[in-house]
Protein backbone atom coordinates (compact mmCIF):
# COMPACT_ATOMS: atom_id res chain seq x y z
CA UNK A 1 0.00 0.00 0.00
CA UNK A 2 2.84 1.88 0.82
CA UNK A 3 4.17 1.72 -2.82
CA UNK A 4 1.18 2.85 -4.34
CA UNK A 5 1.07 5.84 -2.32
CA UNK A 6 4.85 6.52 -2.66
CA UNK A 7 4.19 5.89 -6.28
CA UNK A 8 1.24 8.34 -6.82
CA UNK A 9 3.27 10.87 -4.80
CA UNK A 10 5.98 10.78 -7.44
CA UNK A 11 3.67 10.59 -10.54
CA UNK A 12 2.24 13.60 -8.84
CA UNK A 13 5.78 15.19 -8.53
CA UNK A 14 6.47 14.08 -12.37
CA UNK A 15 3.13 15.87 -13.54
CA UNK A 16 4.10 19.07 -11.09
CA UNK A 17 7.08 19.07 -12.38
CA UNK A 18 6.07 19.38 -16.21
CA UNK A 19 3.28 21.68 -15.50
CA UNK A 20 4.41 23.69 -13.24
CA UNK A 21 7.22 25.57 -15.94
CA UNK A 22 3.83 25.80 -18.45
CA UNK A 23 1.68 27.47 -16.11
CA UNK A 24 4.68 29.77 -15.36
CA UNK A 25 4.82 29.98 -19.15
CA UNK A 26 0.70 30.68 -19.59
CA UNK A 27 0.99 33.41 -17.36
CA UNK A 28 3.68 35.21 -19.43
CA UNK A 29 2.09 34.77 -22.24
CA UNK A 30 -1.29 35.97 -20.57
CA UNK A 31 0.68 39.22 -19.32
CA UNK A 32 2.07 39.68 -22.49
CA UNK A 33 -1.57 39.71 -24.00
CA UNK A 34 -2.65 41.59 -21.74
CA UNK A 35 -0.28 44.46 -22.44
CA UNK A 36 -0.70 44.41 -25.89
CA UNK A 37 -4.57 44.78 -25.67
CA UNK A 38 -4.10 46.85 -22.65
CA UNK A 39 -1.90 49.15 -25.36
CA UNK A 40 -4.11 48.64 -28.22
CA UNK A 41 -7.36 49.53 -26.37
CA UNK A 42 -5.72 52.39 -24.68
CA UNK A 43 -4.49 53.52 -28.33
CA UNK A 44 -8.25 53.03 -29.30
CA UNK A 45 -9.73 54.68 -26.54
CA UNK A 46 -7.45 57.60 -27.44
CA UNK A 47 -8.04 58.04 -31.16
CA UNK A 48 -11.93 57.53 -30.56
CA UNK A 49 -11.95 60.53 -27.71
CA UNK A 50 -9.79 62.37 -30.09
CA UNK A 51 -12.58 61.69 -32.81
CA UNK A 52 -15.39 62.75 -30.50
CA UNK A 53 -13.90 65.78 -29.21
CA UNK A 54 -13.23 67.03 -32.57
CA UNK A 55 -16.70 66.25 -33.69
CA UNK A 56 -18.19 67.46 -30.31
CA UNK A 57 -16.41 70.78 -30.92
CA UNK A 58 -16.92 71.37 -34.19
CA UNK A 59 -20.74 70.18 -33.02
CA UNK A 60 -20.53 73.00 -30.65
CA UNK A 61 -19.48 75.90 -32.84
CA UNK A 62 -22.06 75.41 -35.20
CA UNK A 63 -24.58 75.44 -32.44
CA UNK A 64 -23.00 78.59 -31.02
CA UNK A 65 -22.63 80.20 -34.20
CA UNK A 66 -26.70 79.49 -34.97
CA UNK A 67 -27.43 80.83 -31.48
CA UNK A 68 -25.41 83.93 -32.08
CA UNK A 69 -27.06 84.46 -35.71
CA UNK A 70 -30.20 84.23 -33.43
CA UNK A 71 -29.36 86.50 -30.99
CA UNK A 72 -28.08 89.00 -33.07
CA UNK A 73 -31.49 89.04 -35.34
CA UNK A 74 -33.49 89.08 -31.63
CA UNK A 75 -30.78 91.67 -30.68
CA UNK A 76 -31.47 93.61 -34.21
CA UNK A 77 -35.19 93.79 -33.88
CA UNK A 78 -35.10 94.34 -30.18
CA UNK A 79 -33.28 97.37 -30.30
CA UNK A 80 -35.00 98.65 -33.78
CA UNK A 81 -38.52 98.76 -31.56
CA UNK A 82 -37.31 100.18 -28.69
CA UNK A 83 -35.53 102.67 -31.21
CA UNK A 84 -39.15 103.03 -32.76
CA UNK A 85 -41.01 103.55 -28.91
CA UNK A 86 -38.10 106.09 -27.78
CA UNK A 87 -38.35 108.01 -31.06
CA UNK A 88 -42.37 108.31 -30.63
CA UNK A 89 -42.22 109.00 -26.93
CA UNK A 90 -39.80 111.26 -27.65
CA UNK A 91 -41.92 113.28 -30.46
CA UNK A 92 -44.70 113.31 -27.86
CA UNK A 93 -42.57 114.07 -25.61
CA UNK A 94 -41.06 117.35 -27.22
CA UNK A 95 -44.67 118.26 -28.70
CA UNK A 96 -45.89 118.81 -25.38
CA UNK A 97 -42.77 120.54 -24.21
CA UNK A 98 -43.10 122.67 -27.35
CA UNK A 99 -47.30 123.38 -26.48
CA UNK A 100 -46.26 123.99 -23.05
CA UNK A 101 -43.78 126.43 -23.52
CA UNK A 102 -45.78 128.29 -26.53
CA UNK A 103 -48.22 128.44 -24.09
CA UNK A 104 -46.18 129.87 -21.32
CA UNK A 105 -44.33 132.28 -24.08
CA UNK A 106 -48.10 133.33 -24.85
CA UNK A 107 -49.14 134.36 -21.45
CA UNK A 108 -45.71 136.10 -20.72
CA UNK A 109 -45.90 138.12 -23.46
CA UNK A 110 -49.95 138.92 -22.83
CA UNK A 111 -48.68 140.20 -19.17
CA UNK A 112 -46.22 142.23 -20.75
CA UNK A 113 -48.71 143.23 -23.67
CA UNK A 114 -50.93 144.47 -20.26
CA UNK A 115 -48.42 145.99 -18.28
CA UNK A 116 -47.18 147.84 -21.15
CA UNK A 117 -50.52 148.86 -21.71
């Protein structure tokens, strides 16, 4: 009994022994793959954030440069009514200023008219 034991202890030795030097060999060739993926996916990674930035900014000025085109017609006809309201409230403005002050030139010159007279 002792035999077989001593002999399936050395069988196990033998089959240690041989795969022990592949595993060591599996997992070199496992890091190796997995720093040449690890390269080529980082090398990926990099040319496809490269590619969406570019497209993301050039994404971006066209939507700013719409939004400005916008803003400036808004801008344009904004400022072209206001223009509009400030001329007209400035015509009634200096109408009444002008009716006012006829007026008052009217009665200053009857009281001098009368105390000439």
């Amino acid at each position: 009994m002792q035999a077989k034991t001593t002999l399936f202890a050395l069988a196990l030795l033998a089959i240690g022994a041989v795969a022990l030097p592949t595993i060591r060999g599996r997992t070199a060739a496992d890091e190796a793959w997995n720093a040449a993926i690890t390269e080529k996916r980082t090398a990926a990674d990099e040319a496809w954030n490269a590619a969406l930035t570019e497209k993301r900014t050039a994404a971006d000025e066209a939507w700013n440069a719409a939004l400005t085109e916008k803003r400036t017609a808004a801008d344009e006809a904004w400022n072209a009514a206001l223009t509009e309201k400030r001329s007209a409230a400035d015509e009634a403005w200096n109408a009444a200023l002008i009716e006012k002050r006829t007026a008052a030139d009217e009665a200053w010159n009857a009281a001098l008219t009368e105390m000439r007279a």
